[in-house]
C-alpha atoms as a PDB file:
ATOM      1  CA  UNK A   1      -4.024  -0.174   8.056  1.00  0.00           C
ATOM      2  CA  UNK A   2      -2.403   1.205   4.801  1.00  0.00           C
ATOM      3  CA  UNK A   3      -3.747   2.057   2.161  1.00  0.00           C
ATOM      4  CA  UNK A   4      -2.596   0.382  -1.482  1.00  0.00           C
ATOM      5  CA  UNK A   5       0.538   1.991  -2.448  1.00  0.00           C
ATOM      6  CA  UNK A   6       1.119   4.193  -5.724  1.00  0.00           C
ATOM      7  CA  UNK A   7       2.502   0.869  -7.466  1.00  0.00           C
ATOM      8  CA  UNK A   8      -0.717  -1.171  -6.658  1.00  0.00           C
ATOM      9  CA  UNK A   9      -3.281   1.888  -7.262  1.00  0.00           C
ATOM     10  CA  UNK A  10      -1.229   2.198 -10.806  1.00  0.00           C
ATOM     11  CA  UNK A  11      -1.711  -1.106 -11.945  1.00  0.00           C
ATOM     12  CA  UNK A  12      -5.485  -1.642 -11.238  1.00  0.00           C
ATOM     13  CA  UNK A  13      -5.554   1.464 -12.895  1.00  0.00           C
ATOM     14  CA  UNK A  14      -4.164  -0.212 -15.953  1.00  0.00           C
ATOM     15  CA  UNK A  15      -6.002  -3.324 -15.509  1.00  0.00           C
ATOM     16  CA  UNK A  16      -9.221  -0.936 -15.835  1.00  0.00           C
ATOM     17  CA  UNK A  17      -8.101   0.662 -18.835  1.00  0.00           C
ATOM     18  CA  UNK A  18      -7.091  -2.317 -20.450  1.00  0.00           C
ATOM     19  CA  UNK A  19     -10.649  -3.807 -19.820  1.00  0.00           C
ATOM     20  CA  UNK A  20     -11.930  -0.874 -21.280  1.00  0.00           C
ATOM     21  CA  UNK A  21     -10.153  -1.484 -24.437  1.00  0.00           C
ATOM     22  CA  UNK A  22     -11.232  -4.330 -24.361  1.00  0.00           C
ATOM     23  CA  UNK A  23     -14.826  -3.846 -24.355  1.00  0.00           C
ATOM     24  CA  UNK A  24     -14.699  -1.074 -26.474  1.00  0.00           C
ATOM     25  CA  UNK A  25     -13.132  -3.686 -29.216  1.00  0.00           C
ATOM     26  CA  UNK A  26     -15.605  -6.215 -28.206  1.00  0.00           C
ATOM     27  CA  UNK A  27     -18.712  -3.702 -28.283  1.00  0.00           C
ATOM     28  CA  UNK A  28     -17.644  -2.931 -32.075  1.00  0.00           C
ATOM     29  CA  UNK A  29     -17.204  -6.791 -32.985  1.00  0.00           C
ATOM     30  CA  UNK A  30     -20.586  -7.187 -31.831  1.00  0.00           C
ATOM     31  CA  UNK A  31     -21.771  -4.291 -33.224  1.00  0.00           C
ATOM     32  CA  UNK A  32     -20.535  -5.668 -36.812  1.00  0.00           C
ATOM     33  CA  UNK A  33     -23.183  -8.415 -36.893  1.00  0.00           C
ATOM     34  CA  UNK A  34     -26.113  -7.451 -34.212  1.00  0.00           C
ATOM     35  CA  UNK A  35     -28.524  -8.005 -37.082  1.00  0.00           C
ATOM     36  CA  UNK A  36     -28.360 -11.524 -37.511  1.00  0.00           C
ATOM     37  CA  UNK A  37     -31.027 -13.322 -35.620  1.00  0.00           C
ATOM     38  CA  UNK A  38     -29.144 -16.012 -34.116  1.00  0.00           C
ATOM     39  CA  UNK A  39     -26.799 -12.969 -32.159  1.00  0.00           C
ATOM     40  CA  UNK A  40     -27.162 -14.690 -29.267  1.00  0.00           C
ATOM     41  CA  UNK A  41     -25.244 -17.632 -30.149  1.00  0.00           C
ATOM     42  CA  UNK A  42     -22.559 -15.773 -31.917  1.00  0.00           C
ATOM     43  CA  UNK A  43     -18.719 -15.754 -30.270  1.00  0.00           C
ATOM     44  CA  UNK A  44     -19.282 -11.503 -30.775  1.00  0.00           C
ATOM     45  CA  UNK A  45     -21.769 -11.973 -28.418  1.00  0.00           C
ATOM     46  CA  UNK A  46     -19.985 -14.261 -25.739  1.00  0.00           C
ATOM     47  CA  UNK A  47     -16.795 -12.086 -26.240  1.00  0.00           C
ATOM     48  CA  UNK A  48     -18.607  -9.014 -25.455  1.00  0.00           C
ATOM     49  CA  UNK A  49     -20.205 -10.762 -22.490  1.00  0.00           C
ATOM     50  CA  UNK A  50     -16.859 -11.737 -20.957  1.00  0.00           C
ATOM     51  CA  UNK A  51     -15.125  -8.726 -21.731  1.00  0.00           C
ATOM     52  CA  UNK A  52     -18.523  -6.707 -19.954  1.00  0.00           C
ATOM     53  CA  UNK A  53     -17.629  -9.280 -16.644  1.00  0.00           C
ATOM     54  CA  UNK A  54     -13.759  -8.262 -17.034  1.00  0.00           C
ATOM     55  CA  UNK A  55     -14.390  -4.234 -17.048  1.00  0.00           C
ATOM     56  CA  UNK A  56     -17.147  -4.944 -14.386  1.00  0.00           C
ATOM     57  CA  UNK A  57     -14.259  -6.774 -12.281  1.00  0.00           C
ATOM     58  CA  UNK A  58     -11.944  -4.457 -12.818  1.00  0.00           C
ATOM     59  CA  UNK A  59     -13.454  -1.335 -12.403  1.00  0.00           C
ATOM     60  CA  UNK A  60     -14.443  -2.760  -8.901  1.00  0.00           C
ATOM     61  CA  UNK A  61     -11.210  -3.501  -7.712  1.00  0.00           C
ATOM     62  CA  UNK A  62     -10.120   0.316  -8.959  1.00  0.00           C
ATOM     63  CA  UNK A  63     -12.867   1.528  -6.630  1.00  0.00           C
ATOM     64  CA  UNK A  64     -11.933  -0.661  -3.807  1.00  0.00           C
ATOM     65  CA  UNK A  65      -8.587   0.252  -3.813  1.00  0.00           C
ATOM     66  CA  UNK A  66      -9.596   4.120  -4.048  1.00  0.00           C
ATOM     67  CA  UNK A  67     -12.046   3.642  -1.246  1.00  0.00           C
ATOM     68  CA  UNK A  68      -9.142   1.813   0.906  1.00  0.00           C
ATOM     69  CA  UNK A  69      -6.459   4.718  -0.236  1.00  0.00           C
ATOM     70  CA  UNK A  70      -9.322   7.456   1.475  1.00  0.00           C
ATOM     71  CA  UNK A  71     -10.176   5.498   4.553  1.00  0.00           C
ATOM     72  CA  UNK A  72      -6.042   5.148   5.325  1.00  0.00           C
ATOM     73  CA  UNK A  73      -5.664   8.671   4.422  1.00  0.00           C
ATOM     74  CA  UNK A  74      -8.912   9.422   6.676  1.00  0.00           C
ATOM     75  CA  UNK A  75      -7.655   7.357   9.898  1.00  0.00           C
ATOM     76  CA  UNK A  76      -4.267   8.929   9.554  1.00  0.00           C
ATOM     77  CA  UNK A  77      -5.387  12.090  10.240  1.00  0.00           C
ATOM     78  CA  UNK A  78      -7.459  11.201  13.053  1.00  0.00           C
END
């Protein structure tokens, strides 16, 4: 079976860095009022949450596809 191709392998590579970005922007929203007491019921804190589960996601699916590039580039050698 084939790997992902170079147009599949680019985009979840985009979708990773993007969720990055994302977090990163989050992370520093969050950051901005971590002191109240009540942070836990704050929409920094859900936004940060979600955009932690997006980068989680999407990292995963880089790493998959990686993983799936190597094992086609493995067998076709064989």
């Amino acid at each position: 079976k084939a790997g992902p191709s170079q147009d599949e392998l680019t985009q979840l590579s985009a979708s990773l860095k993007k969720a990055e970005v994302a977090l990163a922007e989050a992370r520093r929203a969050y950051d901005k009022v971590a002191w109240r007491n009540d942070i836990g019921m704050t929409s920094q804190a859900a936004d940060l949450q979600a955009a932690t589960i997006d980068y989680e996601s999407a990292k995963a699916a880089y790493a998959e596809s990686l993983a799936a590039a190597d094992n086609s580039e493995l067998q076709s050698t064989i």
